[in-house]
N, C-alpha and C. Protein backbone atom coordinates (compact mmCIF):
# COMPACT_ATOMS: atom_id res chain seq x y z
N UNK A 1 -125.65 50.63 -110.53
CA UNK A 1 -126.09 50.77 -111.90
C UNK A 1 -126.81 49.48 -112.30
N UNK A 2 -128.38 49.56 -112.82
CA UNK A 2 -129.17 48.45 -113.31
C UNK A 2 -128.31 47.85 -114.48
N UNK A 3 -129.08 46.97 -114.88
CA UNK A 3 -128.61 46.71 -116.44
C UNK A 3 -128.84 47.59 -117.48
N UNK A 4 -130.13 47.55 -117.34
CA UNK A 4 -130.39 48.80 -118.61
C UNK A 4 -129.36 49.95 -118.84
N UNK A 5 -129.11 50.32 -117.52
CA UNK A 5 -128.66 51.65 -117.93
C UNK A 5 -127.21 51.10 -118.43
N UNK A 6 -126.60 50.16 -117.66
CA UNK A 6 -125.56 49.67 -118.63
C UNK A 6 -125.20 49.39 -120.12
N UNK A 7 -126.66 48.87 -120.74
CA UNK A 7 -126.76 49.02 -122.02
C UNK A 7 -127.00 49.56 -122.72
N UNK A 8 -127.47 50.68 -121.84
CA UNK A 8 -127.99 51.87 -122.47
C UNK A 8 -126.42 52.39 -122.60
N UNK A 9 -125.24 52.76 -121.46
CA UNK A 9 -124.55 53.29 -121.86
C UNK A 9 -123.04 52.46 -123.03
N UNK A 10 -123.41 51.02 -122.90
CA UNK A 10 -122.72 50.56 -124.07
C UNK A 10 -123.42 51.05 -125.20
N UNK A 11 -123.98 50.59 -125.67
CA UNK A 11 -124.98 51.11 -127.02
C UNK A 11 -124.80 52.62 -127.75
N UNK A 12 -124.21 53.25 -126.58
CA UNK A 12 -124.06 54.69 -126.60
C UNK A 12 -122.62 54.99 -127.12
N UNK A 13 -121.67 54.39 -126.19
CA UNK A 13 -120.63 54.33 -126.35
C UNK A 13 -120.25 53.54 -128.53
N UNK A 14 -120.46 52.58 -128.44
CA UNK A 14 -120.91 51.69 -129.68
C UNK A 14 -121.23 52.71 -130.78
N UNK A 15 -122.02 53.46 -130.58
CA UNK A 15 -122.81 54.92 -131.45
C UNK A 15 -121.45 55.75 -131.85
N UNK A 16 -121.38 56.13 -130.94
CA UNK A 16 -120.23 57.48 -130.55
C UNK A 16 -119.31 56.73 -131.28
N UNK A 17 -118.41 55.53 -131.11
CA UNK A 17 -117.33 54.93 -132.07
C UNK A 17 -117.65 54.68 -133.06
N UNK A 18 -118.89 54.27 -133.69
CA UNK A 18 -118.67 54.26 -135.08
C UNK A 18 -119.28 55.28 -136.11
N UNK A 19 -119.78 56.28 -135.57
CA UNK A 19 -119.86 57.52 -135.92
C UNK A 19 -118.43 58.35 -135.87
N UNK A 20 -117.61 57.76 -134.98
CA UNK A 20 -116.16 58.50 -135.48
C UNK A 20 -115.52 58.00 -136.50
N UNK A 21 -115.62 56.61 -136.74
CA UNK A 21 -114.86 55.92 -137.51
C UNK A 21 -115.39 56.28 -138.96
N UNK A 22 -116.97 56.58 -139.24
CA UNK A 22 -117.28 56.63 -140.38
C UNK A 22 -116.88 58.15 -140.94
N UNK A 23 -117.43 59.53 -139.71
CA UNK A 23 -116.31 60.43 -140.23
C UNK A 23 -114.84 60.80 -140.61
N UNK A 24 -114.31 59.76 -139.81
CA UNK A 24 -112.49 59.35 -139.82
C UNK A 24 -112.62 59.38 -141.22
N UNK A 25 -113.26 58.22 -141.79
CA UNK A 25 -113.12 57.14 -143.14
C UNK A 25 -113.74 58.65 -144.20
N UNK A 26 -114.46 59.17 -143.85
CA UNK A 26 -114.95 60.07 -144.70
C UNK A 26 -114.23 61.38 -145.56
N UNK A 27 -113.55 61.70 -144.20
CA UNK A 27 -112.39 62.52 -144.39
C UNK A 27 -110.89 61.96 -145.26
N UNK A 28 -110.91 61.32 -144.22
CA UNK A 28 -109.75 60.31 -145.45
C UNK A 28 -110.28 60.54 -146.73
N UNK A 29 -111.47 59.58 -146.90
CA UNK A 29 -111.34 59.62 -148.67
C UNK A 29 -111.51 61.18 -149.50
N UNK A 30 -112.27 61.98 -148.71
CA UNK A 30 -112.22 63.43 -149.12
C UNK A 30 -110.02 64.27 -149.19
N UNK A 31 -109.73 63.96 -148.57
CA UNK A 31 -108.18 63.78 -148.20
C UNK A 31 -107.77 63.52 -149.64
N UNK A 32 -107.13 61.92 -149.72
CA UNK A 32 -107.02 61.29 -151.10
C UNK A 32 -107.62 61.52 -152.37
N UNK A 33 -108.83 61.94 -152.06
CA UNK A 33 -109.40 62.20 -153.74
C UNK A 33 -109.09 64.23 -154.01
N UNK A 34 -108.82 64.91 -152.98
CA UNK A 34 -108.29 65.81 -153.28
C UNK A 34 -106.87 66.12 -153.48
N UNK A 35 -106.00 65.11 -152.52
CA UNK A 35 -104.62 65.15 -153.54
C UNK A 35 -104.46 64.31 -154.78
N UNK A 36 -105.35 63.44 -155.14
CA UNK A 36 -105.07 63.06 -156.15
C UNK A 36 -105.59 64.31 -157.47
N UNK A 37 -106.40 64.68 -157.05
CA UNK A 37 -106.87 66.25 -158.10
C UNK A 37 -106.27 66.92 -158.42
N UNK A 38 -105.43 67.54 -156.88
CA UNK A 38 -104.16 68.09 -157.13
C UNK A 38 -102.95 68.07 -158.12
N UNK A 39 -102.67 66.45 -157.49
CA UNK A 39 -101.60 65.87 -158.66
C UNK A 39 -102.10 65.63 -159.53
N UNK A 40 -102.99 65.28 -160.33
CA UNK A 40 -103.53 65.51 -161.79
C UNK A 40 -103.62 66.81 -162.10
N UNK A 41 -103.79 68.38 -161.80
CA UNK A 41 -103.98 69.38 -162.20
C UNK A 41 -102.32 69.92 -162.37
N UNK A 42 -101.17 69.35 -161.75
CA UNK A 42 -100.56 70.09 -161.32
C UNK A 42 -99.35 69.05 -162.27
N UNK A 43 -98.93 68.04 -162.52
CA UNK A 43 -98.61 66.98 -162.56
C UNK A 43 -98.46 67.21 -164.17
N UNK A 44 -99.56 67.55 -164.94
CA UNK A 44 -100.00 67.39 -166.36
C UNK A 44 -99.10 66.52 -167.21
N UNK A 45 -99.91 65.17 -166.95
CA UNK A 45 -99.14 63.97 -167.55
C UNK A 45 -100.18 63.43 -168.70
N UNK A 46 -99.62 63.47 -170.03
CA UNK A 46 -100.37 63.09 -171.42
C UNK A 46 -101.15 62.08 -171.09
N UNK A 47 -101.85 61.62 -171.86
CA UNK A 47 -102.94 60.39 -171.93
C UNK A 47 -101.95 58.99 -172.23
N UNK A 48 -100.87 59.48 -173.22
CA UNK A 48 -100.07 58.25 -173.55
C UNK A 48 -98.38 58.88 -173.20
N UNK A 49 -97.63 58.14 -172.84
CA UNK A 49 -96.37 58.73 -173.00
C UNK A 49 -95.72 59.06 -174.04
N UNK A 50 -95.54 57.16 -175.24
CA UNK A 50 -94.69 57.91 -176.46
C UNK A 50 -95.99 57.77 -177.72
N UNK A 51 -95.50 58.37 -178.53
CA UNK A 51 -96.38 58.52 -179.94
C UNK A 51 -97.88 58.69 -179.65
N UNK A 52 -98.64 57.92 -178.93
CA UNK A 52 -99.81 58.33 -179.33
C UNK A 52 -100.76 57.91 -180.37
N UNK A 53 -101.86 59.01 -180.60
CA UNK A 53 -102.94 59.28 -181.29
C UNK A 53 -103.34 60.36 -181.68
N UNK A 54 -103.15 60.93 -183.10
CA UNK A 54 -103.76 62.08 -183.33
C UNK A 54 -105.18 62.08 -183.54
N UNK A 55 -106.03 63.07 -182.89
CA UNK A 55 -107.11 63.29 -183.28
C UNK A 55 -107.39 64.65 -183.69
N UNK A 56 -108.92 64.50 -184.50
CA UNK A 56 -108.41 66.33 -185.27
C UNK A 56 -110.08 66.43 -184.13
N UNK A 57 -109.79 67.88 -183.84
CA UNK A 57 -110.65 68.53 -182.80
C UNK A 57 -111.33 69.59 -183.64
N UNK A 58 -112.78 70.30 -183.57
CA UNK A 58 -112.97 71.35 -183.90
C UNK A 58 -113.70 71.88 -183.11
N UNK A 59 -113.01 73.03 -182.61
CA UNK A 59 -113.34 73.96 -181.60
C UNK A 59 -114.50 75.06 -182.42
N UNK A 60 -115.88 75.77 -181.90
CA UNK A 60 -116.31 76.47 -182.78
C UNK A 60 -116.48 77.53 -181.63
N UNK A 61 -116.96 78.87 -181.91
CA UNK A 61 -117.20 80.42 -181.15
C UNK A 61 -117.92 80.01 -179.80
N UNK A 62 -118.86 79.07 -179.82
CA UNK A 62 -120.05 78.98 -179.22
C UNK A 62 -119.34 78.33 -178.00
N UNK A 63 -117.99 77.54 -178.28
CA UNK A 63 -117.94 76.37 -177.09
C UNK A 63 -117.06 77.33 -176.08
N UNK A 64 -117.59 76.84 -174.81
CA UNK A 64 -116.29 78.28 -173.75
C UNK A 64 -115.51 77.06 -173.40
N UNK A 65 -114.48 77.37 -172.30
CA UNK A 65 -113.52 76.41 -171.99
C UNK A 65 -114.06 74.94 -171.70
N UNK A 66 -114.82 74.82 -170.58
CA UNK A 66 -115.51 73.83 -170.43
C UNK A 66 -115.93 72.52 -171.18
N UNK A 67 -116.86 73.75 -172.41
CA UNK A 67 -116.97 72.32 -173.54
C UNK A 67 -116.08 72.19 -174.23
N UNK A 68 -115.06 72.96 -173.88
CA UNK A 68 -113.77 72.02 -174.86
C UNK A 68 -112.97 71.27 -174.29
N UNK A 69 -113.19 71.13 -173.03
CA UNK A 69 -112.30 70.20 -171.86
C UNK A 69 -113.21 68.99 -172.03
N UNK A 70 -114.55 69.02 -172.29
CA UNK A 70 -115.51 67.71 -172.54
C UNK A 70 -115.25 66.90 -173.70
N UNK A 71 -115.29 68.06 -174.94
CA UNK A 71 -114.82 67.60 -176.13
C UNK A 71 -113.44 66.71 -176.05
N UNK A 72 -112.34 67.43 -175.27
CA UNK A 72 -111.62 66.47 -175.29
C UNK A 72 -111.02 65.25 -174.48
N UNK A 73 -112.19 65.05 -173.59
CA UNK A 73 -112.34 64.22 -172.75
C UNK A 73 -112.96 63.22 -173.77
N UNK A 74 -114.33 63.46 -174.10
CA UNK A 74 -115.23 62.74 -175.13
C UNK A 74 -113.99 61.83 -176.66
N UNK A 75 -112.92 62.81 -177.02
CA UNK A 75 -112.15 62.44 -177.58
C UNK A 75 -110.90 61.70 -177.56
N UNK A 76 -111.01 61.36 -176.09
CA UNK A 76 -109.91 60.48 -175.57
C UNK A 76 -108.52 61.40 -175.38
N UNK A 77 -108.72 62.39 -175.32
CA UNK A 77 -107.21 63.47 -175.65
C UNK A 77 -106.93 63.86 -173.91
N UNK A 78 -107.74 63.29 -173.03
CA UNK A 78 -107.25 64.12 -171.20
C UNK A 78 -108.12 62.78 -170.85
N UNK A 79 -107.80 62.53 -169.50
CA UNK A 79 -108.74 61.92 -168.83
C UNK A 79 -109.89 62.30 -167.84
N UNK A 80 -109.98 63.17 -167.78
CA UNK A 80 -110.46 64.37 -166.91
C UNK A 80 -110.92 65.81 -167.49
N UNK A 81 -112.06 65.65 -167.44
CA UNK A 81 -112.60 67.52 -168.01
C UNK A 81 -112.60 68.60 -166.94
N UNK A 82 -112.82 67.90 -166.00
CA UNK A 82 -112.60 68.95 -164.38
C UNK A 82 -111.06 69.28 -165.12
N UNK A 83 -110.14 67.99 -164.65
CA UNK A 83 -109.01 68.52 -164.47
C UNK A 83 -108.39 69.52 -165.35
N UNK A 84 -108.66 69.14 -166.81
CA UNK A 84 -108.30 70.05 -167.97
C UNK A 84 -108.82 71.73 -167.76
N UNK A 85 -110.10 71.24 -167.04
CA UNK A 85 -110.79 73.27 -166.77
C UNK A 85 -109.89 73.58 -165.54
N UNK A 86 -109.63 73.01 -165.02
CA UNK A 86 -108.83 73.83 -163.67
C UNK A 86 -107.73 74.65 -164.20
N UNK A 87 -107.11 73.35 -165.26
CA UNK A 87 -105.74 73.91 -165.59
C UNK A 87 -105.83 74.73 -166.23
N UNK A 88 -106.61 74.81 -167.34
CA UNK A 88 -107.03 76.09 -168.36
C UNK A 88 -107.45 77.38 -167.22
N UNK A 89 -108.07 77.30 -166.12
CA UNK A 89 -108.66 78.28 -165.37
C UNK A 89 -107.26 78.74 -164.28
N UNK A 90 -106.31 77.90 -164.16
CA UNK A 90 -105.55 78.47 -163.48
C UNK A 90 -104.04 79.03 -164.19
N UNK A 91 -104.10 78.69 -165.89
CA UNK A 91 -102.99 79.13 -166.37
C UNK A 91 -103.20 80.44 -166.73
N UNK A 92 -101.77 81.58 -166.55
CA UNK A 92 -101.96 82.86 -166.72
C UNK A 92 -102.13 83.49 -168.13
N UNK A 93 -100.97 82.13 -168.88
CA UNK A 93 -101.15 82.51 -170.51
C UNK A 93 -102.25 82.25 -171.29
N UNK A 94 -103.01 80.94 -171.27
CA UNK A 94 -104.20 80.52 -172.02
C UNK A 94 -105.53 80.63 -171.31
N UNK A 95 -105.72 81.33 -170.00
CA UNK A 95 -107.01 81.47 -169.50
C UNK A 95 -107.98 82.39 -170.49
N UNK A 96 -109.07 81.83 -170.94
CA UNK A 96 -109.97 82.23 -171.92
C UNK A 96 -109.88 82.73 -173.21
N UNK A 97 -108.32 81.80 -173.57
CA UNK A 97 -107.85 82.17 -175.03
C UNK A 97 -107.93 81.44 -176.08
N UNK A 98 -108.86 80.16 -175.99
CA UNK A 98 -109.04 79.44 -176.45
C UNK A 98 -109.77 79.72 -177.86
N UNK A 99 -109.11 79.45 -179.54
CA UNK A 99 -109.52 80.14 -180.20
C UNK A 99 -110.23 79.13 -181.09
N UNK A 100 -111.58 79.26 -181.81
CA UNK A 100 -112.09 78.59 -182.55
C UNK A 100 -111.05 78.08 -183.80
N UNK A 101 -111.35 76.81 -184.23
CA UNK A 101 -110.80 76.19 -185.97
C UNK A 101 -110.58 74.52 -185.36
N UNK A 102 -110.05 74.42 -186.29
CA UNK A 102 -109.75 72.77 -186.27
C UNK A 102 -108.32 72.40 -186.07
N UNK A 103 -107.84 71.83 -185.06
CA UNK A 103 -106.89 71.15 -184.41
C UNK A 103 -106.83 69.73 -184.71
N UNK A 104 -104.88 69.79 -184.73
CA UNK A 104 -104.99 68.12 -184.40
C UNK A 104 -104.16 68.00 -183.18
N UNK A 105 -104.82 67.36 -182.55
CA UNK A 105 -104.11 67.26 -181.42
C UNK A 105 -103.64 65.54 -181.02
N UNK A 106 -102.17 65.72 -179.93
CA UNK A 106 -102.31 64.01 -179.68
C UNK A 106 -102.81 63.44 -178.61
N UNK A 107 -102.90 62.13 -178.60
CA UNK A 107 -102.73 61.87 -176.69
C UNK A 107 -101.40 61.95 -176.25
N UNK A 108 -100.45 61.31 -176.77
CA UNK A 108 -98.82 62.26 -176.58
C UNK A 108 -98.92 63.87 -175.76
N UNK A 109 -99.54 64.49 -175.88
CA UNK A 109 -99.25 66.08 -175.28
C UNK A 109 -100.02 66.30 -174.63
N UNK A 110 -99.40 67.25 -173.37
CA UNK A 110 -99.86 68.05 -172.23
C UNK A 110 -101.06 68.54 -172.21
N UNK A 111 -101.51 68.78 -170.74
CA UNK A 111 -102.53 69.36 -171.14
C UNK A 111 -102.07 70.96 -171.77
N UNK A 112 -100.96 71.33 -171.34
CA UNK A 112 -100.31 72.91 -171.37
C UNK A 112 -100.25 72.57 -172.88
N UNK A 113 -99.46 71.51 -174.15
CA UNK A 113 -99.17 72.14 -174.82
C UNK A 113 -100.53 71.82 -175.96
N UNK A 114 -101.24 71.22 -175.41
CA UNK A 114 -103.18 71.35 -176.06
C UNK A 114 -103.54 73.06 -175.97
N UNK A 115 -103.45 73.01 -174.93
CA UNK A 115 -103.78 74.53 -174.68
C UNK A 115 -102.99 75.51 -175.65
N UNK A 116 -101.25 75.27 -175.55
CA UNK A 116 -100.64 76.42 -176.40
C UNK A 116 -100.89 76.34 -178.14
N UNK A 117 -101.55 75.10 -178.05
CA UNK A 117 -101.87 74.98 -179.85
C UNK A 117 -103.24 75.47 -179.83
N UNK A 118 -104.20 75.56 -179.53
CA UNK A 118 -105.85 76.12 -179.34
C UNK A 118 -106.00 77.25 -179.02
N UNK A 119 -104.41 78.29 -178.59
CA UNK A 119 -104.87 79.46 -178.20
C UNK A 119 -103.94 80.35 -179.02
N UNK A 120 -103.28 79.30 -180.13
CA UNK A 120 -102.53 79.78 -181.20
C UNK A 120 -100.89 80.54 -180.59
N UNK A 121 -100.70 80.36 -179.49
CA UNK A 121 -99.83 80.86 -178.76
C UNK A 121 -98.53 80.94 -179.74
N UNK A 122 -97.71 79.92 -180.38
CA UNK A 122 -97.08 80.15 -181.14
C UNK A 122 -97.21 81.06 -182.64
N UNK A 123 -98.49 81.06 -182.81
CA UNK A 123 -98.16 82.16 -183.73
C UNK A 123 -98.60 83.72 -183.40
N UNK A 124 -98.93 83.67 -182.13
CA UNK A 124 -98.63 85.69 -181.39
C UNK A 124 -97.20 85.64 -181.32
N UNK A 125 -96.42 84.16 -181.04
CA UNK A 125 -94.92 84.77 -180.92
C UNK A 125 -93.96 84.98 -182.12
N UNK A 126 -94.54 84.47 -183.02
CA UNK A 126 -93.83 84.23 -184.49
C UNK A 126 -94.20 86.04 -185.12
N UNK A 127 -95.13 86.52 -184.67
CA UNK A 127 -95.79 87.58 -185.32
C UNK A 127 -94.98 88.53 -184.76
């Protein structure tokens, strides 16, 4: 074996390893940033633990789930608008029940019990 071809087949070798390492590294972080999604969707931990911040929200006909997961992202009430639409999209009780008016909502509360006040849930059960 010349040289060249020797360096030809280090160089090669060299390629091949750090083309694994960068898909390794790639996957990983695809890995981690999907369980961390997870545990934020699943987890539903308030913005603050005690007391909080009330803010008053107004939801109108026009906004679908989405812009109200922005709205209350924009409002400091979730940290996450993905995460808030997942949860709204994967709960059985408030999926697309989200009802227009004006809310106050805190950073103190869930994303679940944002949702059970916006979709008026307590008062279908009072009724």
């Amino acid at each position: 074996m010349n040289v060249k071809q020797l360096l030809g087949a280090i160089v090669g070798m060299v390629v091949r390893i750090a083309l694994a390492a960068v898909i390794i590294m790639a996957v990983f972080k695809l890995a981690v940033g999907a369980y961390n999604f997870g545990y934020q969707v699943f987890a539903d931990i308030p913005m603050s633990e005690e007391g909080g911040w009330v803010v008053s929200v107004i939801i109108t006909e026009e906004q679908d789930s989405r812009d109200v997961a922005e709205l209350l992202e924009q409002r400091g009430l979730i940290a996450d608008a993905n995460v808030f639409y997942v949860q709204e999209q994967l709960s059985k009780a408030y999926k697309g029940k989200i009802q227009p008016g004006t809310y106050e909502l805190s950073t103190a509360m869930s994303a679940e019990e944002m949702l059970r006040i916006m979709c008026r849930a307590d008062e279908e059960t009072e009724e």
